[in-house]
PDB file of N, CA and C in Angstrom:
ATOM      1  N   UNK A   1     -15.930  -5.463  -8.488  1.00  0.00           N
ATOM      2  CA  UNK A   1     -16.993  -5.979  -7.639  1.00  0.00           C
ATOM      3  C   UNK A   1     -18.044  -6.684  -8.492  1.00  0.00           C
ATOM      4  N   UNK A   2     -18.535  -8.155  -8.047  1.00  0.00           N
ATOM      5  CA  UNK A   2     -19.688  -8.545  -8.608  1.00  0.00           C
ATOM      6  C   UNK A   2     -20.722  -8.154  -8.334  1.00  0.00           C
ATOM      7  N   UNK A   3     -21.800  -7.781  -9.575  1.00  0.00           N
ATOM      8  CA  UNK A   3     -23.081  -7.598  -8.609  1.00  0.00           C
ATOM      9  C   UNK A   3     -23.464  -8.874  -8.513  1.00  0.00           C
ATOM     10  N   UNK A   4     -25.079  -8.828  -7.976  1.00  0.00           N
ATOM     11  CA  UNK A   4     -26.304  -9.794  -7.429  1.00  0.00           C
ATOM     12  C   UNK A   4     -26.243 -10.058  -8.867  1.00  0.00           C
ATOM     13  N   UNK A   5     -26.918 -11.674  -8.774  1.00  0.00           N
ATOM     14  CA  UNK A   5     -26.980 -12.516  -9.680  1.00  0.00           C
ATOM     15  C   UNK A   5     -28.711 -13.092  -9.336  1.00  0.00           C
ATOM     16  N   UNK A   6     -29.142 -13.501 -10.430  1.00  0.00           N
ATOM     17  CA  UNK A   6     -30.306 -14.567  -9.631  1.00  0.00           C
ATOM     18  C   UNK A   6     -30.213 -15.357  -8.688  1.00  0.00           C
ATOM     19  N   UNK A   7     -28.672 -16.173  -8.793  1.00  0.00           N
ATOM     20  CA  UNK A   7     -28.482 -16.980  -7.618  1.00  0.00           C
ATOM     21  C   UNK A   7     -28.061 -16.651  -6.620  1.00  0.00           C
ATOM     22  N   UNK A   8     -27.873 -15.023  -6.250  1.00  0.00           N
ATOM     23  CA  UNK A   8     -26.984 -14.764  -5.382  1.00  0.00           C
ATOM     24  C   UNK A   8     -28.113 -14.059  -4.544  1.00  0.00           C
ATOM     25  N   UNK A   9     -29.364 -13.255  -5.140  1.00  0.00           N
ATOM     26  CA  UNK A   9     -30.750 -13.479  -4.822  1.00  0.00           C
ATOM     27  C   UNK A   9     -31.372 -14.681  -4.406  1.00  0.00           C
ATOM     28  N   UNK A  10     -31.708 -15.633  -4.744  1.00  0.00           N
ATOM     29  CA  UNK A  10     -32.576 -16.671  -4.094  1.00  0.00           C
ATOM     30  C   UNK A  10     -31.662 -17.539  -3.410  1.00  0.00           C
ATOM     31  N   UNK A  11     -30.355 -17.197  -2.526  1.00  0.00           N
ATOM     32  CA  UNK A  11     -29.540 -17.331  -1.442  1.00  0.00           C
ATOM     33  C   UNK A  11     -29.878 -16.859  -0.289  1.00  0.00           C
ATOM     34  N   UNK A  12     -30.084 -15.593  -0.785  1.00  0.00           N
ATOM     35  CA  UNK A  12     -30.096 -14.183   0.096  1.00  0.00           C
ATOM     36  C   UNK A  12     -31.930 -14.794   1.036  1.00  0.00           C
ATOM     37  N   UNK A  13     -32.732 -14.797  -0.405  1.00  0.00           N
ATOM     38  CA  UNK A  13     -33.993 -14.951   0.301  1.00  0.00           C
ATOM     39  C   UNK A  13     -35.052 -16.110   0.642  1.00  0.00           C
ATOM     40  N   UNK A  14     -34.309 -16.926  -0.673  1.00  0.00           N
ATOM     41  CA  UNK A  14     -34.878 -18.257  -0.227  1.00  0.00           C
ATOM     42  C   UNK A  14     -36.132 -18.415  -1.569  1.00  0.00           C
ATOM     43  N   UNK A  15     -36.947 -18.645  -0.991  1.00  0.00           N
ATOM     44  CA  UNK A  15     -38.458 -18.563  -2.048  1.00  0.00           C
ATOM     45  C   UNK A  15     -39.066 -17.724  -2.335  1.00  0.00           C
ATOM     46  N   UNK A  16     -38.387 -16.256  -2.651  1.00  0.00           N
ATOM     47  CA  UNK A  16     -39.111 -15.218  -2.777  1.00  0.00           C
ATOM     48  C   UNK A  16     -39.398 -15.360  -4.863  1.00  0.00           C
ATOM     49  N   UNK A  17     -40.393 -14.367  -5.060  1.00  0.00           N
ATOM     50  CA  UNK A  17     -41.011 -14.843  -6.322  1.00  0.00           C
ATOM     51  C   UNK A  17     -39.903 -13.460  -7.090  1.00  0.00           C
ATOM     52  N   UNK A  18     -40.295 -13.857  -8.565  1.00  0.00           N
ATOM     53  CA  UNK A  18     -39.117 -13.454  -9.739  1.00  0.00           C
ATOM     54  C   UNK A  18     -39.362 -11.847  -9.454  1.00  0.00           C
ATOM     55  N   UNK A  19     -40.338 -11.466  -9.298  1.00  0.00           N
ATOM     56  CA  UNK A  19     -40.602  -9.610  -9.248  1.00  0.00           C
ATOM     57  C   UNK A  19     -39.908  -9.021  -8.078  1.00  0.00           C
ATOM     58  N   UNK A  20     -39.963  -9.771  -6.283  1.00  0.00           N
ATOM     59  CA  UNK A  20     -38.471  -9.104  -5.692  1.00  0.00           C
ATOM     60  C   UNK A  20     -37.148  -9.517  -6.120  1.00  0.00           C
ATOM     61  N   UNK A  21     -36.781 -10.719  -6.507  1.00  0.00           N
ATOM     62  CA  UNK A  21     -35.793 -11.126  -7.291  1.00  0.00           C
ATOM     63  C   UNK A  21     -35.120 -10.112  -8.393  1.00  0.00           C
ATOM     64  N   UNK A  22     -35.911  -9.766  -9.390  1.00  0.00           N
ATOM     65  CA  UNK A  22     -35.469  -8.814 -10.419  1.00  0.00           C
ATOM     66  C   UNK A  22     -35.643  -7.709  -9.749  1.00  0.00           C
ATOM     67  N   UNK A  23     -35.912  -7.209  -9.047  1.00  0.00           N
ATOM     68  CA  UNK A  23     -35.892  -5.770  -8.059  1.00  0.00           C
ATOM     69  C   UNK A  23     -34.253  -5.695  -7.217  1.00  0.00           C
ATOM     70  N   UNK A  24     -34.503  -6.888  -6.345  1.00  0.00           N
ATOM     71  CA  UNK A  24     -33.027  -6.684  -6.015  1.00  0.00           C
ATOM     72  C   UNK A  24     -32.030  -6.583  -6.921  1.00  0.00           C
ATOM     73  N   UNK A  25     -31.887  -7.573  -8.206  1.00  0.00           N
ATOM     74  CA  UNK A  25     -30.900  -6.916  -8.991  1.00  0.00           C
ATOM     75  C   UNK A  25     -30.839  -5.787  -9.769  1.00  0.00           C
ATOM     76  N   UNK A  26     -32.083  -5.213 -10.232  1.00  0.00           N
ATOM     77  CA  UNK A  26     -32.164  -3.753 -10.483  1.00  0.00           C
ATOM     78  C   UNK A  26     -31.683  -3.066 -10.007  1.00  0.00           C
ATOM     79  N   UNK A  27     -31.460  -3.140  -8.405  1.00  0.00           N
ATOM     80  CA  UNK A  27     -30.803  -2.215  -7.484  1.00  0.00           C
ATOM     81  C   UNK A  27     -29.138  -1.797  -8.485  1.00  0.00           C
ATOM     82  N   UNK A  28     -28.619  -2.420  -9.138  1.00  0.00           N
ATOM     83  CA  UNK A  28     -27.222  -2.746  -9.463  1.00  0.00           C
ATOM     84  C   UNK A  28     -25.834  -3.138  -8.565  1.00  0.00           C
ATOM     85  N   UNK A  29     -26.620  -3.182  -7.325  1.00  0.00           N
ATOM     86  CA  UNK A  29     -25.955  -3.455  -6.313  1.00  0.00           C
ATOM     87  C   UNK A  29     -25.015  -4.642  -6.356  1.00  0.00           C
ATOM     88  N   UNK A  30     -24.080  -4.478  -5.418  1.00  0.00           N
ATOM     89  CA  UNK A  30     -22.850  -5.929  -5.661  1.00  0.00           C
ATOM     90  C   UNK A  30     -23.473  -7.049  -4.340  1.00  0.00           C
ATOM     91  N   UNK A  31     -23.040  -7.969  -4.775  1.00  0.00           N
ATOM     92  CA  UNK A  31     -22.435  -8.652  -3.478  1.00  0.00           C
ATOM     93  C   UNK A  31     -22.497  -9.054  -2.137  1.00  0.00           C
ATOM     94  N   UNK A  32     -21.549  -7.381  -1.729  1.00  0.00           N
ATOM     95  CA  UNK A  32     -20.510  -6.917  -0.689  1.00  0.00           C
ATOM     96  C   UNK A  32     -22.325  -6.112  -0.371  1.00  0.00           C
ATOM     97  N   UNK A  33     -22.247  -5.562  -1.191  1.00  0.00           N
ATOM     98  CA  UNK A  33     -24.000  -4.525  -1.097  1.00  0.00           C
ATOM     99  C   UNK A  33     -24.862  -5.226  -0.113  1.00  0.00           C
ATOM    100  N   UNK A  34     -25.396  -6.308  -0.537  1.00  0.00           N
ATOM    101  CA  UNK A  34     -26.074  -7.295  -0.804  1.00  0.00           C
ATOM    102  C   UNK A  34     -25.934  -8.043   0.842  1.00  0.00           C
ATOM    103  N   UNK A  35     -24.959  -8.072   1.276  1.00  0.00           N
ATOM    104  CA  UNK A  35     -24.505  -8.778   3.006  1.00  0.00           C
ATOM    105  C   UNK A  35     -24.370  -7.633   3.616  1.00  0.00           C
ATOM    106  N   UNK A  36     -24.223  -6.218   3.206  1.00  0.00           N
ATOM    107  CA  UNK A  36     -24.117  -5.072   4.225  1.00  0.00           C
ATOM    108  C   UNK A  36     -25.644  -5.183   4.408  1.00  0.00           C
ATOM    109  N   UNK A  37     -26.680  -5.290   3.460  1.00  0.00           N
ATOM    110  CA  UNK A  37     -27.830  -5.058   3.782  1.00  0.00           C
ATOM    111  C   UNK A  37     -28.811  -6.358   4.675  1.00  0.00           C
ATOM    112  N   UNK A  38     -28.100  -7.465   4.403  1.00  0.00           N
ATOM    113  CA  UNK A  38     -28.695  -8.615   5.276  1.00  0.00           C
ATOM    114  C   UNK A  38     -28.492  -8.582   6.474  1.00  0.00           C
ATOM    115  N   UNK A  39     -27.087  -7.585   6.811  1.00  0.00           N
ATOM    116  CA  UNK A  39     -26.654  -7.352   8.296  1.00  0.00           C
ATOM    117  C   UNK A  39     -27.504  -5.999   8.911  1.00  0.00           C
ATOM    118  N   UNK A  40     -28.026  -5.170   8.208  1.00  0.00           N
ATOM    119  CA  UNK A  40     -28.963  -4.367   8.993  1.00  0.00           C
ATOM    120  C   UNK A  40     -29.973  -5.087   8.879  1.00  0.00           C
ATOM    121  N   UNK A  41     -30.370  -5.950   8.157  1.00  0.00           N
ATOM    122  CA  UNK A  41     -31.927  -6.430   8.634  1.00  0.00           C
ATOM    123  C   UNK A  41     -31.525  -7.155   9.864  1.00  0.00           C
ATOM    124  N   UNK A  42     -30.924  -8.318   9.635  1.00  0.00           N
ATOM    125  CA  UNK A  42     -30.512  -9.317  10.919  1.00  0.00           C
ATOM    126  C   UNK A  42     -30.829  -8.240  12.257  1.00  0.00           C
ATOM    127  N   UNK A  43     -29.651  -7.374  12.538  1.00  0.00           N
ATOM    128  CA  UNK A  43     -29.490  -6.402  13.877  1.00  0.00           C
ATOM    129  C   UNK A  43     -29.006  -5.588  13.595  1.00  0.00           C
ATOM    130  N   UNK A  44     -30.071  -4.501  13.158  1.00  0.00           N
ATOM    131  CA  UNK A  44     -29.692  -2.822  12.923  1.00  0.00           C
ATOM    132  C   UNK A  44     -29.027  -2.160  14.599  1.00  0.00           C
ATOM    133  N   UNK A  45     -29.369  -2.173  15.322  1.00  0.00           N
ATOM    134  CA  UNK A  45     -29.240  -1.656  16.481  1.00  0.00           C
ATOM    135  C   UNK A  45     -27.246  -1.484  17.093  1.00  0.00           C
ATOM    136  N   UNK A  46     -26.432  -2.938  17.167  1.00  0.00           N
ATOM    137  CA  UNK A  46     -25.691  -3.082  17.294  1.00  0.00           C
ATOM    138  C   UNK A  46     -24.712  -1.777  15.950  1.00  0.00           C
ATOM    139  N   UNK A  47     -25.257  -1.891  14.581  1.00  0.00           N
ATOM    140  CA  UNK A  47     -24.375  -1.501  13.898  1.00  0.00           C
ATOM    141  C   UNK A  47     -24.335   0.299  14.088  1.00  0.00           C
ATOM    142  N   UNK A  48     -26.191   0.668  14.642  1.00  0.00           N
ATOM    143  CA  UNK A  48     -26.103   1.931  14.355  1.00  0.00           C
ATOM    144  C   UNK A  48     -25.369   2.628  15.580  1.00  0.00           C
ATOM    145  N   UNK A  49     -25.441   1.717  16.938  1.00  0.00           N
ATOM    146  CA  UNK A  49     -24.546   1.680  18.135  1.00  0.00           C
ATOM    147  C   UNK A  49     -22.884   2.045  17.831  1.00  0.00           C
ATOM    148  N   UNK A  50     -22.405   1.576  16.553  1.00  0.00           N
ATOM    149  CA  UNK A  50     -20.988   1.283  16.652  1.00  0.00           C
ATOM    150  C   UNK A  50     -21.070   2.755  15.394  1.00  0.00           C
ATOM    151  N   UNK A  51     -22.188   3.449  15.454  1.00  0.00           N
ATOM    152  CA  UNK A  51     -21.758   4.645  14.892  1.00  0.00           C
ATOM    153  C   UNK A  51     -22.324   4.674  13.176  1.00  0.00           C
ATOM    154  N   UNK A  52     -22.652   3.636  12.297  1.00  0.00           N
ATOM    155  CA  UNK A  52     -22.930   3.351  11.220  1.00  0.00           C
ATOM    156  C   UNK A  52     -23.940   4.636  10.646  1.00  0.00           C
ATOM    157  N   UNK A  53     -23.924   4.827   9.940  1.00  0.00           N
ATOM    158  CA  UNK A  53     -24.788   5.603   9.183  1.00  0.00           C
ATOM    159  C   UNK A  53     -26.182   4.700   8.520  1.00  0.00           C
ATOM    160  N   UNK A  54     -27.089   5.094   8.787  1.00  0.00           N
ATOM    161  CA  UNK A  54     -28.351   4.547   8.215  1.00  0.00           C
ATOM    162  C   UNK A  54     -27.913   3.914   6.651  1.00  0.00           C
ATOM    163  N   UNK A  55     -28.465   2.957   6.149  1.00  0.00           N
ATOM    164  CA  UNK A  55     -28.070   2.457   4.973  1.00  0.00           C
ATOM    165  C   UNK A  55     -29.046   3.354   3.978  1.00  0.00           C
ATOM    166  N   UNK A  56     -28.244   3.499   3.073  1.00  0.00           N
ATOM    167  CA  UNK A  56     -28.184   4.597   1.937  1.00  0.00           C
ATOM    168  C   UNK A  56     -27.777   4.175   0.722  1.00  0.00           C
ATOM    169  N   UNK A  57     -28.108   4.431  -0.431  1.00  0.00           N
ATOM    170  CA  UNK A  57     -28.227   4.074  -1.913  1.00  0.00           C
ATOM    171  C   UNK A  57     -28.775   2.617  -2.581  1.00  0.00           C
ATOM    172  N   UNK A  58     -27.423   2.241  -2.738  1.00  0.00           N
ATOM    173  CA  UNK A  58     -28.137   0.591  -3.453  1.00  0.00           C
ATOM    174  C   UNK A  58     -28.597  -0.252  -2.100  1.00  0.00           C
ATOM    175  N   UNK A  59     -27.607  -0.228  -0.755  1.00  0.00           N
ATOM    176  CA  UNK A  59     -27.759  -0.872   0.253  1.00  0.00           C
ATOM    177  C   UNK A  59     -28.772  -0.604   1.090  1.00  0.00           C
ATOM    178  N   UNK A  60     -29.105   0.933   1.003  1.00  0.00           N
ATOM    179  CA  UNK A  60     -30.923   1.478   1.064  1.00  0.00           C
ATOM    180  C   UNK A  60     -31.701   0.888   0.509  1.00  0.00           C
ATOM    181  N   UNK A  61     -32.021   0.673  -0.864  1.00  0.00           N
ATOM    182  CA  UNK A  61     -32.778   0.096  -1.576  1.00  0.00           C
ATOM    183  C   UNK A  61     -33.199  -1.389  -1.606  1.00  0.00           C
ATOM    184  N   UNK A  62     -31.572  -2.402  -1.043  1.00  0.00           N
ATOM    185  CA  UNK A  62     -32.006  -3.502  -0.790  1.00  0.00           C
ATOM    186  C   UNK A  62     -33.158  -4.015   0.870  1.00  0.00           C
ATOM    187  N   UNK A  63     -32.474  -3.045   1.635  1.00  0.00           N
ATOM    188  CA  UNK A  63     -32.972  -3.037   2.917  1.00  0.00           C
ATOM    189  C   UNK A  63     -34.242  -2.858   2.683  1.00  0.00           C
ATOM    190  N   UNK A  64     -35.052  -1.821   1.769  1.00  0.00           N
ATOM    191  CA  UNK A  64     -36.368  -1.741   1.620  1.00  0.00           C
ATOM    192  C   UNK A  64     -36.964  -2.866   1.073  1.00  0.00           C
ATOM    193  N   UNK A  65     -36.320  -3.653   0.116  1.00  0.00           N
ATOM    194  CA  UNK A  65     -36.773  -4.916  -0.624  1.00  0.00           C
ATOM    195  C   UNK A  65     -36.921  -5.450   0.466  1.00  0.00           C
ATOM    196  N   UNK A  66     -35.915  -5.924   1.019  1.00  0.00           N
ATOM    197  CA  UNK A  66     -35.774  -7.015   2.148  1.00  0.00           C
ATOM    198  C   UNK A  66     -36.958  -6.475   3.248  1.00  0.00           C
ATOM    199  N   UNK A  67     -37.110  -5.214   3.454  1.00  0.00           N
ATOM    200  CA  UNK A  67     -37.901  -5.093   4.443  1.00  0.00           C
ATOM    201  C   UNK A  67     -39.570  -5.489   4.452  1.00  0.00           C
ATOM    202  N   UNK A  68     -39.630  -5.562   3.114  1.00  0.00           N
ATOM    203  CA  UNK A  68     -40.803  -4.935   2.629  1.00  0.00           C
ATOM    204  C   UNK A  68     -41.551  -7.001   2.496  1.00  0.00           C
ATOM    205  N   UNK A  69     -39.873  -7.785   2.062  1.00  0.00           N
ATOM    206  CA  UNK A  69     -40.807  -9.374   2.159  1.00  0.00           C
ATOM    207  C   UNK A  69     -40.836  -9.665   3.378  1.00  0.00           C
ATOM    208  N   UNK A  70     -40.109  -9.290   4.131  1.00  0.00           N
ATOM    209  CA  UNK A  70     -40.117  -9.118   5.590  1.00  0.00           C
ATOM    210  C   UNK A  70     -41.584  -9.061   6.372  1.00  0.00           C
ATOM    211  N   UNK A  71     -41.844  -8.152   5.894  1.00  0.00           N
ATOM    212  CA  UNK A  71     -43.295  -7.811   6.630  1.00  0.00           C
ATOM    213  C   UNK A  71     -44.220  -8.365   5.535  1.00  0.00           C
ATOM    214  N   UNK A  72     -44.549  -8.761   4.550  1.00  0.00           N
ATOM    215  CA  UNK A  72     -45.088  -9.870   3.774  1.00  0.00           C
ATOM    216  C   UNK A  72     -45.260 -11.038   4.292  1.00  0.00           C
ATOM    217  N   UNK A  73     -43.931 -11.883   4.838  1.00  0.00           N
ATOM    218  CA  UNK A  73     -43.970 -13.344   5.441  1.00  0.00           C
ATOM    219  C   UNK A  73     -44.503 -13.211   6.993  1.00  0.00           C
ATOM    220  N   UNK A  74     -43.933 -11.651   7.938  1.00  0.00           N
ATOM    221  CA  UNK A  74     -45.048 -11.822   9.118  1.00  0.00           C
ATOM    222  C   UNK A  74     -46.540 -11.599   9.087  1.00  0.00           C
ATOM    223  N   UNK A  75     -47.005 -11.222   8.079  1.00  0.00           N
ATOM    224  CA  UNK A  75     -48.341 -11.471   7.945  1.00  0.00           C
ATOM    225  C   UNK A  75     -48.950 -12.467   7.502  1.00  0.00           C
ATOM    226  N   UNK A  76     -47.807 -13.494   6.945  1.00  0.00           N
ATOM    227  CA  UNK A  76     -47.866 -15.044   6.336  1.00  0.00           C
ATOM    228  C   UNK A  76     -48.754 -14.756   5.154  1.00  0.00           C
ATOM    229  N   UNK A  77     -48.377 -13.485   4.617  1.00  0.00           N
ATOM    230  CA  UNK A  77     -48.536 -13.483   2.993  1.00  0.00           C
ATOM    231  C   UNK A  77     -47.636 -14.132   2.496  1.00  0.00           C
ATOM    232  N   UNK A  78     -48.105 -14.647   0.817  1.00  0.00           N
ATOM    233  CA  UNK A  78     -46.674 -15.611   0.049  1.00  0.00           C
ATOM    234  C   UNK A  78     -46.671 -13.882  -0.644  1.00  0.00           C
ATOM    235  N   UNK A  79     -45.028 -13.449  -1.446  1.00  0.00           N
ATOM    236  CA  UNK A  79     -45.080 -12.419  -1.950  1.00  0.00           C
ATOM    237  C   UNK A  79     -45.437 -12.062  -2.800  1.00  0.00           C
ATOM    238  N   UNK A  80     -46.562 -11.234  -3.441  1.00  0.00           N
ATOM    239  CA  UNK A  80     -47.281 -11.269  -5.053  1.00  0.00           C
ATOM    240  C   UNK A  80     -48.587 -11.751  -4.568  1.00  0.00           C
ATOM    241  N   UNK A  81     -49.082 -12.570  -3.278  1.00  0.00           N
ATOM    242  CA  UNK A  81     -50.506 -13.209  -3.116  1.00  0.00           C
ATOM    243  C   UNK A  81     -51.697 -11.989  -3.285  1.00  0.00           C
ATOM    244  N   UNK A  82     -53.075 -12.543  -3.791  1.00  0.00           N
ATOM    245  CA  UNK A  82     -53.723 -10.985  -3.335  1.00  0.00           C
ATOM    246  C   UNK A  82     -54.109 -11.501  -1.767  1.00  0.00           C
ATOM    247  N   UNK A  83     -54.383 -10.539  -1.080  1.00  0.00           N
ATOM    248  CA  UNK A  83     -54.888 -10.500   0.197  1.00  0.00           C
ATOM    249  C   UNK A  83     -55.955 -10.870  -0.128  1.00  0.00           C
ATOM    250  N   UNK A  84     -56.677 -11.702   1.649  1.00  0.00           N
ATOM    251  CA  UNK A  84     -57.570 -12.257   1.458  1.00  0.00           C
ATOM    252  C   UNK A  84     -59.250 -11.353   1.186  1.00  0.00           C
ATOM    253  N   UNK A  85     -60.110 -11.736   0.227  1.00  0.00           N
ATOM    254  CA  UNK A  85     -61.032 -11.355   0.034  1.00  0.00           C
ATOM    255  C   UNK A  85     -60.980  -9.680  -1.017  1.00  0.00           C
ATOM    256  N   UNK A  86     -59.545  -9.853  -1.211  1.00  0.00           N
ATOM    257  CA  UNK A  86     -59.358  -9.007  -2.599  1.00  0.00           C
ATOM    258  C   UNK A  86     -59.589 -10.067  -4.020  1.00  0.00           C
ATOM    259  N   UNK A  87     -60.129 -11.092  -4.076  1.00  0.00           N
ATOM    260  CA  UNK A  87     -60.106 -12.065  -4.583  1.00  0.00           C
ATOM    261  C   UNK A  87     -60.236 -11.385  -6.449  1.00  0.00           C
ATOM    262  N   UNK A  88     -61.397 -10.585  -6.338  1.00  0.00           N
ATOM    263  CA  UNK A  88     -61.995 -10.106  -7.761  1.00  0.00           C
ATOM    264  C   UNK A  88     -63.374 -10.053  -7.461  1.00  0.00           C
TER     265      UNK A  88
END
Protein backbone atom coordinates (compact mmCIF):
# COMPACT_ATOMS: atom_id res chain seq x y z
CA UNK A 1 0.00 0.00 0.00
CA UNK A 2 1.11 3.60 -0.77
CA UNK A 3 0.89 6.07 1.73
CA UNK A 4 -0.19 9.97 1.32
CA UNK A 5 2.28 11.88 -0.46
CA UNK A 6 2.30 15.79 -0.58
CA UNK A 7 0.59 15.44 -3.76
CA UNK A 8 -1.79 13.07 -2.82
CA UNK A 9 -2.60 15.71 0.10
CA UNK A 10 -3.10 18.89 -1.81
CA UNK A 11 -5.56 16.63 -4.16
CA UNK A 12 -7.41 15.56 -1.32
CA UNK A 13 -7.68 19.33 -0.06
CA UNK A 14 -6.88 21.73 -2.42
CA UNK A 15 -5.17 24.96 -0.72
CA UNK A 16 -4.78 23.85 2.56
CA UNK A 17 -1.36 25.26 4.18
CA UNK A 18 1.98 22.87 4.78
CA UNK A 19 1.07 22.25 8.78
CA UNK A 20 -2.43 20.20 7.80
CA UNK A 21 -0.55 18.86 4.89
CA UNK A 22 2.35 17.38 7.03
CA UNK A 23 -0.30 16.27 9.63
CA UNK A 24 -2.14 14.27 7.21
CA UNK A 25 0.92 12.50 6.25
CA UNK A 26 2.06 11.99 9.75
CA UNK A 27 -1.02 10.09 10.10
CA UNK A 28 1.14 7.23 8.06
CA UNK A 29 -1.89 6.53 6.50
CA UNK A 30 -2.19 5.08 2.76
CA UNK A 31 -4.09 6.11 -0.01
CA UNK A 32 -6.96 3.62 0.25
CA UNK A 33 -6.90 5.45 4.09
CA UNK A 34 -7.01 8.63 2.70
CA UNK A 35 -10.60 8.07 0.26
CA UNK A 36 -12.15 5.90 3.14
CA UNK A 37 -11.85 9.10 5.05
CA UNK A 38 -13.03 11.65 2.26
CA UNK A 39 -16.08 9.30 2.04
CA UNK A 40 -17.14 9.82 5.69
CA UNK A 41 -16.70 13.41 5.42
CA UNK A 42 -18.65 13.66 2.00
CA UNK A 43 -21.83 11.37 3.71
CA UNK A 44 -21.22 9.74 6.99
CA UNK A 45 -24.85 8.82 7.41
CA UNK A 46 -25.40 6.47 4.34
CA UNK A 47 -22.12 4.49 5.38
CA UNK A 48 -22.96 4.28 9.16
CA UNK A 49 -26.64 3.11 7.79
CA UNK A 50 -25.00 0.21 5.82
CA UNK A 51 -23.59 -0.83 9.28
CA UNK A 52 -19.86 0.78 9.11
CA UNK A 53 -18.11 1.23 12.18
CA UNK A 54 -17.18 4.83 13.14
CA UNK A 55 -13.75 5.58 11.52
CA UNK A 56 -10.93 4.57 13.73
CA UNK A 57 -7.05 4.81 13.68
CA UNK A 58 -5.19 6.44 10.79
CA UNK A 59 -8.73 6.90 8.97
CA UNK A 60 -9.87 8.48 12.49
CA UNK A 61 -7.18 10.74 12.48
CA UNK A 62 -7.60 11.88 8.92
CA UNK A 63 -11.37 12.54 9.43
CA UNK A 64 -10.32 14.82 12.37
CA UNK A 65 -7.81 16.72 10.06
CA UNK A 66 -10.33 16.94 7.48
CA UNK A 67 -12.87 17.86 9.96
CA UNK A 68 -11.19 20.27 11.72
CA UNK A 69 -10.30 22.48 7.95
CA UNK A 70 -13.72 21.80 7.48
CA UNK A 71 -14.99 23.92 10.09
CA UNK A 72 -12.02 26.46 9.49
CA UNK A 73 -13.31 27.25 5.77
CA UNK A 74 -17.15 27.48 7.26
CA UNK A 75 -16.14 30.14 9.31
CA UNK A 76 -14.19 31.49 6.16
CA UNK A 77 -11.03 31.24 8.17
CA UNK A 78 -7.84 30.64 5.70
CA UNK A 79 -6.09 27.64 7.86
CA UNK A 80 -3.19 28.93 10.26
CA UNK A 81 -5.05 32.72 9.99
CA UNK A 82 -5.16 34.39 13.53
CA UNK A 83 -8.76 35.21 14.18
CA UNK A 84 -9.95 38.43 13.87
CA UNK A 85 -8.75 40.96 16.52
CA UNK A 86 -6.29 38.30 17.97
CA UNK A 87 -4.05 40.44 15.90
CA UNK A 88 -1.14 41.06 18.85
Amino acid sequence: MRRITREDAIKAIGGADDVVIAQMIGTGATVDELAEAQAWMANDEPLMNAGKALPSGRVGELVDILSELQASEDDGDEPGAVPAGNEG
